[in-house]
Protein backbone atom coordinates (compact mmCIF):
# COMPACT_ATOMS: atom_id res chain seq x y z
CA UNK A 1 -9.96 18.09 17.97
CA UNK A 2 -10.39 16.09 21.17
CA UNK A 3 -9.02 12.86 21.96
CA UNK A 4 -11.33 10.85 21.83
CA UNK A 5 -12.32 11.99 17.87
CA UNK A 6 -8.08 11.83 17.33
CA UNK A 7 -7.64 9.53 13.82
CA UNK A 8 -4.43 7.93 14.08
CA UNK A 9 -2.92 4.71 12.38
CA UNK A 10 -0.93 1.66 13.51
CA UNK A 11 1.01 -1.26 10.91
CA UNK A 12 1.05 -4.58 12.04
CA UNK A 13 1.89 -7.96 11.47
CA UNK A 14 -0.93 -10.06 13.30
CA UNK A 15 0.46 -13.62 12.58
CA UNK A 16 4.34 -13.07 13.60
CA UNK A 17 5.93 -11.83 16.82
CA UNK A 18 9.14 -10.71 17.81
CA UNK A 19 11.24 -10.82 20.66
CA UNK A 20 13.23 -7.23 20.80
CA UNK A 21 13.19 -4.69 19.40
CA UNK A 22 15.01 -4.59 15.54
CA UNK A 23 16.04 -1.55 13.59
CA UNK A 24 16.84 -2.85 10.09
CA UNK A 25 18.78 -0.41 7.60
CA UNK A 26 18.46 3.58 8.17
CA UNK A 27 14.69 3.98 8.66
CA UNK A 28 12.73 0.77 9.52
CA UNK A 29 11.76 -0.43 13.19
CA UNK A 30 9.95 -3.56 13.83
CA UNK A 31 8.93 -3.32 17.61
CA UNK A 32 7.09 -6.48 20.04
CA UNK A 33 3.52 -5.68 20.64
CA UNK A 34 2.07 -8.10 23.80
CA UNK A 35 -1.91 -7.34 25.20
CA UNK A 36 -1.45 -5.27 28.20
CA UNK A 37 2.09 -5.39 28.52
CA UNK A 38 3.98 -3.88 25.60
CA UNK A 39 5.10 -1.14 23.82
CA UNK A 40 4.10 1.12 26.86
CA UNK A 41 2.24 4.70 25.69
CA UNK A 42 3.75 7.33 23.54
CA UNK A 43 2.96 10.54 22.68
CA UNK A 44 0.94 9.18 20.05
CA UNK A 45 -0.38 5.70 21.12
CA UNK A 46 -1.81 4.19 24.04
CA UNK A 47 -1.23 0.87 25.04
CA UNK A 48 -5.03 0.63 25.60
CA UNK A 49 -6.00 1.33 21.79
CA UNK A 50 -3.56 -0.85 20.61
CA UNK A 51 -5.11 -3.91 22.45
CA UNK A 52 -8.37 -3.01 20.99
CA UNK A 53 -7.41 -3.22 17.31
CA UNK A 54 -5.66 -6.37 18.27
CA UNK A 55 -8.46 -8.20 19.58
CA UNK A 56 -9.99 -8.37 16.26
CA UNK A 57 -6.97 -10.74 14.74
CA UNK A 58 -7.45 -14.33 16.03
CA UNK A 59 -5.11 -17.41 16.26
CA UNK A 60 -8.27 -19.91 16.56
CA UNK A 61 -11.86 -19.72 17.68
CA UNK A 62 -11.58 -19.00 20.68
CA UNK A 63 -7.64 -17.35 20.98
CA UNK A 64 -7.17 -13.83 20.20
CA UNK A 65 -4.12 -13.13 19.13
CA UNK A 66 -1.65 -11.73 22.35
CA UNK A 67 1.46 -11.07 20.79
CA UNK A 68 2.35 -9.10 17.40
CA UNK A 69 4.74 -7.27 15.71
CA UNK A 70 4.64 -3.58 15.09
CA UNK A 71 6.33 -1.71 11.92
CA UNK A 72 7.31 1.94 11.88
CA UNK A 73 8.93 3.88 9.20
CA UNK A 74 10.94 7.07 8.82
CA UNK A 75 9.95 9.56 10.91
CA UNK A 76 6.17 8.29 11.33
CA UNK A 77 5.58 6.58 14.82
CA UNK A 78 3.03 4.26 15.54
CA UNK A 79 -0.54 6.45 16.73
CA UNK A 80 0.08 8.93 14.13
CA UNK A 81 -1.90 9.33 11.16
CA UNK A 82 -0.41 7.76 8.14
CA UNK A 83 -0.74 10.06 4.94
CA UNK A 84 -0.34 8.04 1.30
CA UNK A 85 3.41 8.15 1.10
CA UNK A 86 3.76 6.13 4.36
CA UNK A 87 1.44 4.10 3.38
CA UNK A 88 3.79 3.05 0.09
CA UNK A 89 6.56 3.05 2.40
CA UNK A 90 4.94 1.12 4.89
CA UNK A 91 4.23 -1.91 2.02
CA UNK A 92 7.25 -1.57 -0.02
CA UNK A 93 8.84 -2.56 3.44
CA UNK A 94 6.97 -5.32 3.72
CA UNK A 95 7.72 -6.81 0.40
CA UNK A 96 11.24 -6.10 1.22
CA UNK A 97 10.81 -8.16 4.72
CA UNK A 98 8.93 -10.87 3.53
CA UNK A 99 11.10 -11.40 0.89
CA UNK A 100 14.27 -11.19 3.17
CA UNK A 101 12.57 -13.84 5.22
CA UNK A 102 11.80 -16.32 2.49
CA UNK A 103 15.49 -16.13 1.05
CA UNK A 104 16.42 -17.09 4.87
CA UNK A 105 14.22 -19.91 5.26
CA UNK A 106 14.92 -23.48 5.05
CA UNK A 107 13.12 -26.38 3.29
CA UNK A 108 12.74 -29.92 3.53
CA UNK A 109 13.86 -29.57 7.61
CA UNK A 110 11.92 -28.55 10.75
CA UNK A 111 14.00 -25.06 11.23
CA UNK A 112 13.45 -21.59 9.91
CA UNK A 113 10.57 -21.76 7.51
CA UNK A 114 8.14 -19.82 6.60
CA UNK A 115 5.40 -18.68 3.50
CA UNK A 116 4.85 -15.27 2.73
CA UNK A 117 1.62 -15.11 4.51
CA UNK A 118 3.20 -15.07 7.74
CA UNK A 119 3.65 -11.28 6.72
CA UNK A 120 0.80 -10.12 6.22
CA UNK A 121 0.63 -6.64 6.95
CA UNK A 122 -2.50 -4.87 8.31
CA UNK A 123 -2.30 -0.48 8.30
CA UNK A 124 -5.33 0.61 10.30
CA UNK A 125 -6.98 4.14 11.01
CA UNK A 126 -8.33 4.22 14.48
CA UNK A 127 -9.95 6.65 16.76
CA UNK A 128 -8.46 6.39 20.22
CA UNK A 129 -10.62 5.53 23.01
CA UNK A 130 -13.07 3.70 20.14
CA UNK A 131 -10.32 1.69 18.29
CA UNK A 132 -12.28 -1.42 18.54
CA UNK A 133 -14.14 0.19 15.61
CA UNK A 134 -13.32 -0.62 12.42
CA UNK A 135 -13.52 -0.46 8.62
CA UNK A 136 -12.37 -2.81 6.01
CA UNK A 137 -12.21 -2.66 2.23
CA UNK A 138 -12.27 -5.68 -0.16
CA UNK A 139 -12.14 -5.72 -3.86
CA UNK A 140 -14.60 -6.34 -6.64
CA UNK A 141 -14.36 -6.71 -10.47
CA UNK A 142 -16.59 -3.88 -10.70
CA UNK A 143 -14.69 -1.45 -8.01
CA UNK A 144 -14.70 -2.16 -4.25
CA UNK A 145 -16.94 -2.31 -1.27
CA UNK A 146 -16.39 -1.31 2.40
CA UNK A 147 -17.82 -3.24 5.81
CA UNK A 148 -17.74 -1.92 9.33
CA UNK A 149 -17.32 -3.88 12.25
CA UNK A 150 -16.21 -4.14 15.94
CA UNK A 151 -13.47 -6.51 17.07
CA UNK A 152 -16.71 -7.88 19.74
CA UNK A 153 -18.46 -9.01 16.68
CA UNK A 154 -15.64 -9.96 14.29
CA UNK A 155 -12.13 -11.74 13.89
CA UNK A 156 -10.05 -12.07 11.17
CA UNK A 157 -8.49 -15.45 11.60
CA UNK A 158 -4.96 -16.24 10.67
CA UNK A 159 -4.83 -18.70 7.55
CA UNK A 160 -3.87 -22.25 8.36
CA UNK A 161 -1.35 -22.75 6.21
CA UNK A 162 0.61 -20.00 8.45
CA UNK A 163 2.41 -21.23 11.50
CA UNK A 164 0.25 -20.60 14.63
CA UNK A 165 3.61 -19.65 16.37
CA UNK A 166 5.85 -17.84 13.48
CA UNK A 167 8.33 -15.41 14.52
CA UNK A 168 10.34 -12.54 12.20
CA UNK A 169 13.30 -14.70 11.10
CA UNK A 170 14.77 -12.89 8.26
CA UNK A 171 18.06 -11.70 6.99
CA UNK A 172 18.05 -8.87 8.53
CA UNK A 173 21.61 -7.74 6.44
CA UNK A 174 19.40 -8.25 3.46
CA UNK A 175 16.83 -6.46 4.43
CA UNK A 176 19.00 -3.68 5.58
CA UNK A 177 20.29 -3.46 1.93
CA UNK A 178 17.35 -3.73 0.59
CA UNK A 179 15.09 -1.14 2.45
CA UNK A 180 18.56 1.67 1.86
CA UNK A 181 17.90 1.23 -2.01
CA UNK A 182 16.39 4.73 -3.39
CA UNK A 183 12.95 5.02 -2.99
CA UNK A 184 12.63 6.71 -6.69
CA UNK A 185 14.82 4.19 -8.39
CA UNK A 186 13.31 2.87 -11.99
CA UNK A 187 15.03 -0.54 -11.34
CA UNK A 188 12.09 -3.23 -11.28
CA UNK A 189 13.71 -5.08 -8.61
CA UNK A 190 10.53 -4.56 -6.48
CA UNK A 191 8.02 -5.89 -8.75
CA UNK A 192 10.28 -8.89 -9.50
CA UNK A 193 10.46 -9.32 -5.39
CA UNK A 194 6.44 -8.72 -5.51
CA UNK A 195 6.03 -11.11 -8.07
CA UNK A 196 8.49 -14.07 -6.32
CA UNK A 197 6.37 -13.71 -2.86
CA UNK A 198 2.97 -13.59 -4.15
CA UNK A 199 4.52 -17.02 -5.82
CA UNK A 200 5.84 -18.11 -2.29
CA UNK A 201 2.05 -17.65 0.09
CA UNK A 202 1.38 -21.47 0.34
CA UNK A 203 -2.09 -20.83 -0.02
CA UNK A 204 -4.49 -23.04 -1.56
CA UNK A 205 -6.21 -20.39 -3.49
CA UNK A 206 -2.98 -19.86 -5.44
CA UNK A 207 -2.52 -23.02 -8.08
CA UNK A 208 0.92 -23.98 -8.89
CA UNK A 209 0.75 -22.92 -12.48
CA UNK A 210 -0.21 -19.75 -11.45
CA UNK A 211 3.04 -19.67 -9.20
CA UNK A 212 5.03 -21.00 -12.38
CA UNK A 213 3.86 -18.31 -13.96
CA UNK A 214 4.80 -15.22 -11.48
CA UNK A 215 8.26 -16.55 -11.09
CA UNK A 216 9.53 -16.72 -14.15
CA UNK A 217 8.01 -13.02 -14.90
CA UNK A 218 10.19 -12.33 -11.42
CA UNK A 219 13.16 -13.62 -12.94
CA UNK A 220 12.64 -11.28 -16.13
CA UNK A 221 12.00 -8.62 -14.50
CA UNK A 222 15.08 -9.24 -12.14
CA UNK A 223 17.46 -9.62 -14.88
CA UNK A 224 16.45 -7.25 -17.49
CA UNK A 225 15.12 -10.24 -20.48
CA UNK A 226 11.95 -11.59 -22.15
CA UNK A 227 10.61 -14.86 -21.70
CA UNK A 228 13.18 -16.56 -24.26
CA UNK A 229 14.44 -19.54 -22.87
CA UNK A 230 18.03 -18.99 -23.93
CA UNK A 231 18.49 -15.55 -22.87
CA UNK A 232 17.03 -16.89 -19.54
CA UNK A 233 19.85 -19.29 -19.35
CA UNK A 234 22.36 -17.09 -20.67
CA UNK A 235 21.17 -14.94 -18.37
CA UNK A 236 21.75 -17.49 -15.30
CA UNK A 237 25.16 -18.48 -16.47
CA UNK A 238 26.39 -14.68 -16.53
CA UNK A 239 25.61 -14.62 -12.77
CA UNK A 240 27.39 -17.62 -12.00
CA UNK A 241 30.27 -18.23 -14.06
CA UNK A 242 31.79 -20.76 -11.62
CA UNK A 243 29.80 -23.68 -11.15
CA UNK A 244 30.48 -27.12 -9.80
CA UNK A 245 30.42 -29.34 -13.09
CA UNK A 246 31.03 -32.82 -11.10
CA UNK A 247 27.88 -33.70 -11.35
CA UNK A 248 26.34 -36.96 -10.47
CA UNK A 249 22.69 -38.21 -9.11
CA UNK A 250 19.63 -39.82 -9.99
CA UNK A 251 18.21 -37.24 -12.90
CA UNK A 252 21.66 -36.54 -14.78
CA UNK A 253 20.70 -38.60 -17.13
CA UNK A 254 17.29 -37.72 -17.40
CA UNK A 255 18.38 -34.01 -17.88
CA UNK A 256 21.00 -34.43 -19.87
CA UNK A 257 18.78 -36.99 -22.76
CA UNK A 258 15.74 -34.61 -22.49
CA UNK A 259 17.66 -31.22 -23.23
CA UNK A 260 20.82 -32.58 -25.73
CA UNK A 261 21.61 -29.42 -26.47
CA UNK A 262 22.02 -27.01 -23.65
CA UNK A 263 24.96 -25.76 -22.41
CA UNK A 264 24.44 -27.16 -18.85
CA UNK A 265 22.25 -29.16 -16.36
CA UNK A 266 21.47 -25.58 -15.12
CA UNK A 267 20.58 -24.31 -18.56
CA UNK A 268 18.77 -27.49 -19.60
CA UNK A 269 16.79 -26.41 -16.27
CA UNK A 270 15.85 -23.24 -17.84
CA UNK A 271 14.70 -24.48 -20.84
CA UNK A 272 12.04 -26.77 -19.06
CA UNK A 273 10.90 -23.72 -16.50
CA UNK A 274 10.29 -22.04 -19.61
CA UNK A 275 8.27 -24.21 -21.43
CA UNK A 276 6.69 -25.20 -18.07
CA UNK A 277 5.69 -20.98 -17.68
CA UNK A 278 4.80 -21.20 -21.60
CA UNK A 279 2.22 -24.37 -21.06
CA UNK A 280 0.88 -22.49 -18.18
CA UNK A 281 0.56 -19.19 -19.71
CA UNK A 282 -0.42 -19.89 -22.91
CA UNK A 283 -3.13 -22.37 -22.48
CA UNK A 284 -1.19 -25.88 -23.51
CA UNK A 285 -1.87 -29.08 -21.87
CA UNK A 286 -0.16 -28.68 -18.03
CA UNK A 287 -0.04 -32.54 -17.54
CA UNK A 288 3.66 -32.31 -19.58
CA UNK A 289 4.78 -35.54 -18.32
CA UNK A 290 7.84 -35.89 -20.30
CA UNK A 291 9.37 -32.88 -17.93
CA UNK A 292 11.76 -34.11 -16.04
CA UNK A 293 10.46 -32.32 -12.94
CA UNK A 294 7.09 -31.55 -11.22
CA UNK A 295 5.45 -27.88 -11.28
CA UNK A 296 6.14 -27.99 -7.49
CA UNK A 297 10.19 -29.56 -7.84
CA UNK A 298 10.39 -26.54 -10.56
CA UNK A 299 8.90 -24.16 -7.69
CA UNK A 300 11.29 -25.50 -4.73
CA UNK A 301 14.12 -24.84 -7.02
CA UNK A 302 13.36 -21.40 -7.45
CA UNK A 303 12.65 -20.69 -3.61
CA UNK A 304 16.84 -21.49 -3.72
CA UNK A 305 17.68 -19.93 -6.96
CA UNK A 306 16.04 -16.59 -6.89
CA UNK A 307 16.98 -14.88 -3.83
CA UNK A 308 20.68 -16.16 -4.67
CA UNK A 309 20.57 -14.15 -7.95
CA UNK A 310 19.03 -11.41 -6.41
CA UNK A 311 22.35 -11.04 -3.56
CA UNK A 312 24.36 -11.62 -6.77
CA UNK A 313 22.71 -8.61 -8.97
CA UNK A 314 22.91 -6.37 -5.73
CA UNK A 315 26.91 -7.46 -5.38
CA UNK A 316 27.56 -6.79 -9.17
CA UNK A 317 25.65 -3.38 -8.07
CA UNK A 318 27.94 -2.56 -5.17
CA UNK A 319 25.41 -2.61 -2.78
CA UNK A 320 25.97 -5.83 -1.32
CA UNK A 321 28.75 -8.44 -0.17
CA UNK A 322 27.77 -12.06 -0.62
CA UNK A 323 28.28 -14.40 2.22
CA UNK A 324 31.06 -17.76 1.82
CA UNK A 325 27.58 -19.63 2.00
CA UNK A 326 25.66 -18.10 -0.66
CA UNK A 327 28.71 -18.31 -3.17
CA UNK A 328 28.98 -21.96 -2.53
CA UNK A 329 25.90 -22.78 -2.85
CA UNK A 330 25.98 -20.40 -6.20
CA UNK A 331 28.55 -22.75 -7.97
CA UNK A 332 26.85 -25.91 -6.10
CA UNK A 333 23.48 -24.81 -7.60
CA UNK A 334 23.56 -27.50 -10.36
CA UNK A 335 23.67 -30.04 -7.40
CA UNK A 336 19.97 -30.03 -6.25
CA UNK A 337 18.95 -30.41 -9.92
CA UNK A 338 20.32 -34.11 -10.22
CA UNK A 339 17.27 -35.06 -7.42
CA UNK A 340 13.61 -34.53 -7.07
CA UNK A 341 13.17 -33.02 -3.80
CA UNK A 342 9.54 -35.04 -3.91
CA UNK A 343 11.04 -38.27 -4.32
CA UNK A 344 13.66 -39.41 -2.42
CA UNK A 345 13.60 -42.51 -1.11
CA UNK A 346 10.75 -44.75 1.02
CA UNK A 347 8.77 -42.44 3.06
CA UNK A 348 9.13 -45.13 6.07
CA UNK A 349 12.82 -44.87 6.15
CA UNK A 350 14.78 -41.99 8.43
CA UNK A 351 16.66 -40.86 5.27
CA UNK A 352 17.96 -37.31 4.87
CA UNK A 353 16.77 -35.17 2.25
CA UNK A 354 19.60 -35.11 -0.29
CA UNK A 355 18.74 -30.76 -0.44
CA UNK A 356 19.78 -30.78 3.13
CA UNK A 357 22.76 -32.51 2.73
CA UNK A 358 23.56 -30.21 -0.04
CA UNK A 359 23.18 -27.49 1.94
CA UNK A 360 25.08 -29.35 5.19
CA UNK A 361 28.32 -29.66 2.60
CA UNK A 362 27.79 -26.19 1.73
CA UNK A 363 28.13 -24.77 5.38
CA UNK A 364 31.32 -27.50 5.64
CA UNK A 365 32.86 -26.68 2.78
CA UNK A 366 32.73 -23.15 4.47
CA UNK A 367 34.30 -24.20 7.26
CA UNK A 368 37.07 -26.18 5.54
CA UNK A 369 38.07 -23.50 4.09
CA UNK A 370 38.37 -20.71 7.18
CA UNK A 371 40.41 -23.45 8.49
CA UNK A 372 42.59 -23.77 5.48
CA UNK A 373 42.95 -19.83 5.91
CA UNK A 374 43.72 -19.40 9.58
CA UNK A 375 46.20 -22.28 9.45
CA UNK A 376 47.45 -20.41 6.32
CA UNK A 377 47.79 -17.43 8.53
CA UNK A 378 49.04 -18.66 11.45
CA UNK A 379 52.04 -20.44 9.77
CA UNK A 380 52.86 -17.12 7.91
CA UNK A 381 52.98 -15.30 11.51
CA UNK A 382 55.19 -18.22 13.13
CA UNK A 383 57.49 -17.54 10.35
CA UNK A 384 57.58 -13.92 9.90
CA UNK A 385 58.27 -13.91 14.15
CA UNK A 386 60.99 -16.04 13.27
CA UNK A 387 62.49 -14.42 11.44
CA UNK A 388 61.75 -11.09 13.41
CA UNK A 389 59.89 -9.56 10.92
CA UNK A 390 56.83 -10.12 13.05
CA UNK A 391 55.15 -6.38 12.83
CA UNK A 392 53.95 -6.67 16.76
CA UNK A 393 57.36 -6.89 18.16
């Protein structure tokens, strides 16, 4: 076969860039791709090709995109042809990053966010030397149909609801964990990440009760139960048997008179996701203004909730070690419930979003209490060297 009929294959994000080089658990490498510049050739890709396929991705009318970010996986190298088990590989990694990246992000601030759109992941065959040649597949009802194009008569335009300048933020620890976990493993946890990204896109074309509905089947799928409301919040209170009862705000009330009977603001939560998943699912009026929250408060919440259960199933596991942060703001959980993150004071007002400060007391309470320790420690040195028991002398 000569080169220039060579079929090879390249994975891509188009609409988020990178800055190094990142290796993330024992077989995943996300590498910076910038036209004309970098990665330089391989064995298996030239720069040259590479800048082709990427000149059909565009960040407006008239901007191509210039910067990416290339994925590799196990021993397959970008250029080389990429058979059907790479090609699982390939997007079971990208659930795993996107995923990793939304449990990272930030709401209700100007840092760190980000929708699951920003990875989108694009694996394209190519023939070097004519890799401005493409072919594309959408879906029908009835099957599927294929187009062919050229990247001089085509762009595929990043979504506007995706930041025009995203880069991979993620936890990368996470991810690490997550992208280790056996590839032939029955455990659902997948589909239930699937299922809490597809709710997490931003796009327009996905309605809110459709979102609803794909988290809550994430969170049965995550923790093993139907769509009962109490096992759900049994469920939640077995993964965090420690939380902050001190409760006060704007909704305890509110909570606490709609749902009499459950064992907790958190559980009273549950019950009202539930019937908020039931209305939407099961074709009941979806106005439901006696809830307490919104569709899109309910939705927020879960954006915090869900990747926090998810460290906390992988810890019970083994195969992770939760962070002073995410255990805090495990037993603090109950805290964002007693506001509605869409209404929190006058809009013309510089006030802080009461989330935030949640999450600010969360990172001090952190601190407060390394302090605590190394004072603890330093006083128990001072007197073991006083009493020359110190084990360095």
């Amino acid at each position: 076969m000569t080169e220039s009929a060579f079929v090879g294959s390249v994975a891509f994000f188009p609409w988020a860039t990178l800055a190094e080089p990142i290796t993330l658990g024992r077989s995943v490498r996300l590498l910076p791709y910038e036209k004309g510049q970098a990665p330089a050739d391989t064995d298996h890709a030239k720069l040259a090709d590479l800048d082709s396929i990427l000149r059909a991705y565009s960040n407006g009318t008239h901007e191509r995109v210039s910067e990416a970010t290339l994925i590799e996986v196990d021993g397959w190298r970008t250029g080389m042809e990429a058979d059907v088990a790479t090609r699982e590989r390939l997007f079971r990694a990208r659930i795993i990053l996107g995923f990793s990246a939304l449990s990272y992000r930030r709401m209700f601030g100007h840092m760190r966010y980000c929708c699951y759109d920003t990875y989108t992941m694009v694996v394209q065959q190519y023939q070097t030397g004519r890799a401005d040649r493409f072919v594309y597949h959408t879906r029908r009802r009835d099957g599927g149909t294929s187009n062919y194009w050229n990247a001089d008569g085509f762009a595929f335009h990043r979504p506007l609801h995706v930041n025009s300048r995203a880069r991979i933020e993620l936890d990368q620890k996470l991810a690490a964990a997550l992208l280790d976990l056996p590839l032939d493993s029955d455990d659902p946890l997948i589909d239930a990440l699937e299922e809490f990204n597809s709710a997490n896109t931003d796009s327009l074309d996905v309605p809110l009760h459709i979102e609803a509905v794909l988290v809550k089947s994430a969170f049965e799928r995550l923790l093993h139960i139907g769509s009962n409301a109490k096992d759900f919040s049994n469920a939640l209170h077995s993964c965090i048997p420690n939380m902050h009862a001190d409760l006060k705000g704007p909704l305890l009330d509110s909570w606490r008179k709609r749902f009499r009977q459950a064992p907790s603001i958190l559980g009273a939560w549950a019950q009202e996701f539930s019937a908020l998943r039931g209305a939407n699912a099961h074709g009941m009026d979806r106005k439901l203004n006696h809830f307490v929250w919104s569709s899109a408060a309910h939705l927020a919440f879960t954006s915090i909730l869900f990747p926090l259960i998810v460290k906390r199933k992988l810890a019970e596991a083994g195969l992770w070690v939760q962070t002073e942060e995410d255990v805090e703001k495990l037993r603090r959980i109950q805290d964002y419930l007693m506001h509605d993150p869409f209404n929190v004071g006058h809009p013309d007002r510089q006030e802080s979003h009461p989330w935030s400060d949640i999450d600010g007391e969360v990172l001090m309470a952190g601190y407060e209490r390394r302090m605590r320790e190394g004072m603890r420690q330093a006083i128990s040195k001072a007197l073991d060297s006083t009493s020359g028991t110190d084990p360095e002398t």
